[in-house]
Protein backbone atom coordinates (compact mmCIF):
# COMPACT_ATOMS: atom_id res chain seq x y z
CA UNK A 1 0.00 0.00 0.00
CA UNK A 2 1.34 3.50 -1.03
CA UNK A 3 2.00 5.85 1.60
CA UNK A 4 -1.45 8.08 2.23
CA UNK A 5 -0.71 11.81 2.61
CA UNK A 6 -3.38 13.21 4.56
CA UNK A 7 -3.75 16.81 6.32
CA UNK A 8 -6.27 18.78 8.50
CA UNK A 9 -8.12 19.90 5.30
CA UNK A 10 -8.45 16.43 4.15
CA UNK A 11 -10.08 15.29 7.63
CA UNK A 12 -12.69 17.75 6.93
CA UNK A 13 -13.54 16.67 4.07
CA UNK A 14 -14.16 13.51 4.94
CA UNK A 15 -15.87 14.80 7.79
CA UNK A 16 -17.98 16.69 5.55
CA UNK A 17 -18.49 13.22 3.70
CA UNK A 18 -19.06 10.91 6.77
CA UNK A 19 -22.02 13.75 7.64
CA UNK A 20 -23.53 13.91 4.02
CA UNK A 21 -23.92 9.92 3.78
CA UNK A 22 -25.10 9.67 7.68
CA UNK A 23 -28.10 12.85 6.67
CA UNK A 24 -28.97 10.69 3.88
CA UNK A 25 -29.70 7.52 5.23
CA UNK A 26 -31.52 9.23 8.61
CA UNK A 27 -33.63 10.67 5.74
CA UNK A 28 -34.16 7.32 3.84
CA UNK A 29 -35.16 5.91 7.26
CA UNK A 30 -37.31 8.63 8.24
CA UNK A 31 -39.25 8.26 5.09
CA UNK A 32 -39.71 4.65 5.48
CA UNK A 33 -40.44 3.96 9.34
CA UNK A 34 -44.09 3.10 10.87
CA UNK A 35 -42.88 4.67 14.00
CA UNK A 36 -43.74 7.89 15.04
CA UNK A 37 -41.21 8.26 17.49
CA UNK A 38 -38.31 6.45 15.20
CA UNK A 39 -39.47 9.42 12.24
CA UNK A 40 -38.48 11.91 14.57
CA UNK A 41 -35.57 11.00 16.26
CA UNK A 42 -34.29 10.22 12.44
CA UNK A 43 -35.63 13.62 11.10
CA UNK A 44 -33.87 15.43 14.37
CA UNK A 45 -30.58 13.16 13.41
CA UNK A 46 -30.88 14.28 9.30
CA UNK A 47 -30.87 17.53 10.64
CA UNK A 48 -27.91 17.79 12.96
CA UNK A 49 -25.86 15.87 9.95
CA UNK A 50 -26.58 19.15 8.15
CA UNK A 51 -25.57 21.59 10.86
CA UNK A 52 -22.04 19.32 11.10
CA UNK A 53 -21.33 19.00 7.31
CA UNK A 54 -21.65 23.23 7.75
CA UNK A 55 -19.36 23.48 10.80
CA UNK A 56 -17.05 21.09 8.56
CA UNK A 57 -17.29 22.71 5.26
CA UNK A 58 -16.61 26.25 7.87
CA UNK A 59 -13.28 23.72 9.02
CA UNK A 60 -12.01 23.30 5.52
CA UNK A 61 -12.82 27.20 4.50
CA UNK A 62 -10.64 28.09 7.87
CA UNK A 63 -8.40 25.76 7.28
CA UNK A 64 -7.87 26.93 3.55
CA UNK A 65 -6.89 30.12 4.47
CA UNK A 66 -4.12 30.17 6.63
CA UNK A 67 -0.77 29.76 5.61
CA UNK A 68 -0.08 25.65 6.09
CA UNK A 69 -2.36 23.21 6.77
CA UNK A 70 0.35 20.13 7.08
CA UNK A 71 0.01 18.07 10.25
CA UNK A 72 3.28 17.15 12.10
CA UNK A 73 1.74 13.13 11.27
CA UNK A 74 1.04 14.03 7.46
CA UNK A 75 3.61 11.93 5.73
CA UNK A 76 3.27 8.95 8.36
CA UNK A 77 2.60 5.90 6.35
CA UNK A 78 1.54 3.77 8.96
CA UNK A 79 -0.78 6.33 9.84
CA UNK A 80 -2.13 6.60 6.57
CA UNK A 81 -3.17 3.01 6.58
CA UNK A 82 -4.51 3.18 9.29
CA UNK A 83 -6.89 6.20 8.42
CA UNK A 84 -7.49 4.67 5.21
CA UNK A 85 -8.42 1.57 7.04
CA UNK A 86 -10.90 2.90 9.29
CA UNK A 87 -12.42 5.18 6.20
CA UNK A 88 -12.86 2.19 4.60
CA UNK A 89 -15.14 0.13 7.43
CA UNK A 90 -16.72 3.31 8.11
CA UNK A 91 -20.94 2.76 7.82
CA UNK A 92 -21.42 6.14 6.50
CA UNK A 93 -18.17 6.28 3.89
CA UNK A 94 -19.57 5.13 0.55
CA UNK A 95 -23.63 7.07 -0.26
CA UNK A 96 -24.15 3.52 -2.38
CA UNK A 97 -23.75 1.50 0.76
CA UNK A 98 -25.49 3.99 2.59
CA UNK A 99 -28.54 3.13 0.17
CA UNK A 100 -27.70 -0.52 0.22
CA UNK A 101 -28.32 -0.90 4.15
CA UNK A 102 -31.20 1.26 4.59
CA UNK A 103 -33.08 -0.89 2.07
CA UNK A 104 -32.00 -4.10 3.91
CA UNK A 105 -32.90 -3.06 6.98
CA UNK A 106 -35.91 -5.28 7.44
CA UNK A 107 -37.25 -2.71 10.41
CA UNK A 108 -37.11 0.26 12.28
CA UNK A 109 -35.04 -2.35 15.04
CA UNK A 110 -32.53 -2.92 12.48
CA UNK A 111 -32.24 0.52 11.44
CA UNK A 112 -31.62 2.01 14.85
CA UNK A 113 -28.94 -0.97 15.15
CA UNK A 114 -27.39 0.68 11.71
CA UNK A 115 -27.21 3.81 12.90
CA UNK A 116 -26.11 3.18 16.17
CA UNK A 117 -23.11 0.88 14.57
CA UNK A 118 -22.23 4.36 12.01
CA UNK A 119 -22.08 6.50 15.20
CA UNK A 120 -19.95 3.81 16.87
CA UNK A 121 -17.57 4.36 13.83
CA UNK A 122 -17.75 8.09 13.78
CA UNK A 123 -16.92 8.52 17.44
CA UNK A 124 -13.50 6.05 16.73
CA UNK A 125 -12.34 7.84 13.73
CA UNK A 126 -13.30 11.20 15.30
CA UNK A 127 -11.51 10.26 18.46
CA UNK A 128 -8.58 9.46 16.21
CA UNK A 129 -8.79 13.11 14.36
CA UNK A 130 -8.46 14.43 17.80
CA UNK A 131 -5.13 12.80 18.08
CA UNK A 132 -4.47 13.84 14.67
CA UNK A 133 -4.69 17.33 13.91
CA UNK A 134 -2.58 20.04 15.04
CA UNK A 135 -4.85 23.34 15.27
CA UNK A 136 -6.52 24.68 17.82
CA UNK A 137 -9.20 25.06 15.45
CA UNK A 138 -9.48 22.05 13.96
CA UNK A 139 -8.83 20.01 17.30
CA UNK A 140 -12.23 22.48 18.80
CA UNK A 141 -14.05 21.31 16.26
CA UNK A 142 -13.19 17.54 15.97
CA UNK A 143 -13.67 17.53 20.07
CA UNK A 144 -17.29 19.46 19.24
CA UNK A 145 -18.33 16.60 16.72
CA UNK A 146 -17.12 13.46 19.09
CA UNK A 147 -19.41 14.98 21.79
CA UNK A 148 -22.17 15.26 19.48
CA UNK A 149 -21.76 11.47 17.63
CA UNK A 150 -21.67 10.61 21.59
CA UNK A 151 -25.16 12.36 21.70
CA UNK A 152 -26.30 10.58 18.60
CA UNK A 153 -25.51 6.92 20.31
CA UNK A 154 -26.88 8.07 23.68
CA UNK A 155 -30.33 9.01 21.56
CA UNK A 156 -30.42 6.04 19.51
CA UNK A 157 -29.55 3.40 21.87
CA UNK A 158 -32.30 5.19 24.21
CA UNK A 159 -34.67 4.48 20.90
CA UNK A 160 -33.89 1.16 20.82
CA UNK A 161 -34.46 0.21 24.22
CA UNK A 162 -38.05 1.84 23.62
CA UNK A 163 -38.63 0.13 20.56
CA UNK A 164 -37.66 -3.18 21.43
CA UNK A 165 -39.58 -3.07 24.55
CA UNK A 166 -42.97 -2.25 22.61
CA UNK A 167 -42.37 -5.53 20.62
């Protein structure tokens, strides 16, 4: 495997990316549940996806502008399979499979388990753009987004529970 260069302004792009796919299955799911309750709490999760793809895309325009953007761990190969590793088991990290598992979820039980498993994976590769990146800025806004995927668990697990104690 080639040697993966990868800076602050990359991270928030895939950020950006990570939120985009997660809006549009909550969406897909929203459209598709029986559940009242389930609609909501995926309509209130399609929304905060937008409000973090903004506060990314605001990450990469920041970023953009100042004068380097190369992390001290930019030109680590080991690193960069790593990153590329956990991109690539990611939930959210390809819209097709994104598509692909919101059909096959067989019910609003399986969903939430979905989406609880893609905010499992945000939180690690969040956690690991913490360790990461070297601005203030960008570090703020990675620790902002880990404390909302946190949120995102905490809701959905709580979702669960409910739903699989009205079956």
């Amino acid at each position: 495997m080639s040697p993966m260069f990868f800076s602050e302004i990359e991270a928030a792009r895939i950020a950006q990316n990570m939120e985009t796919n997660g809006r549009a299955f909550y969406e897909r799911f929203a459209a598709k549940t029986r559940s009242p309750g389930v609609r909501d709490l995926f309509i209130q999760l399609a929304e905060d996806e937008k409000k973090h793809f903004a506060a990314f895309e605001e990450l990469e325009e920041t970023l953009q502008s100042r004068p380097s953007d190369t992390s001290a761990n930019a030109d680590d190969p080991e690193l960069g399979a790593y990153i590329e590793r956990l991109l690539k088991t990611q939930v959210f990290s390809d819209s097709g499979d994104v598509a692909r598992r919101a059909d096959q979820a067989k019910d609003d039980g399986e969903a939430l388990a979905v989406g609880m498993k893609a905010e499992r994976d945000s939180i690690v590769f969040y956690q690991e753009m913490i360790d990461f990146v070297d601005t203030k800025v960008a570090r703020k806004a990675f620790d902002w987004i880990l404390k909302e995927e946190r949120r995102h668990l905490s809701l959905l697990g709580d979702r669960a529970a409910d739903f699989a104690g009205t079956q």
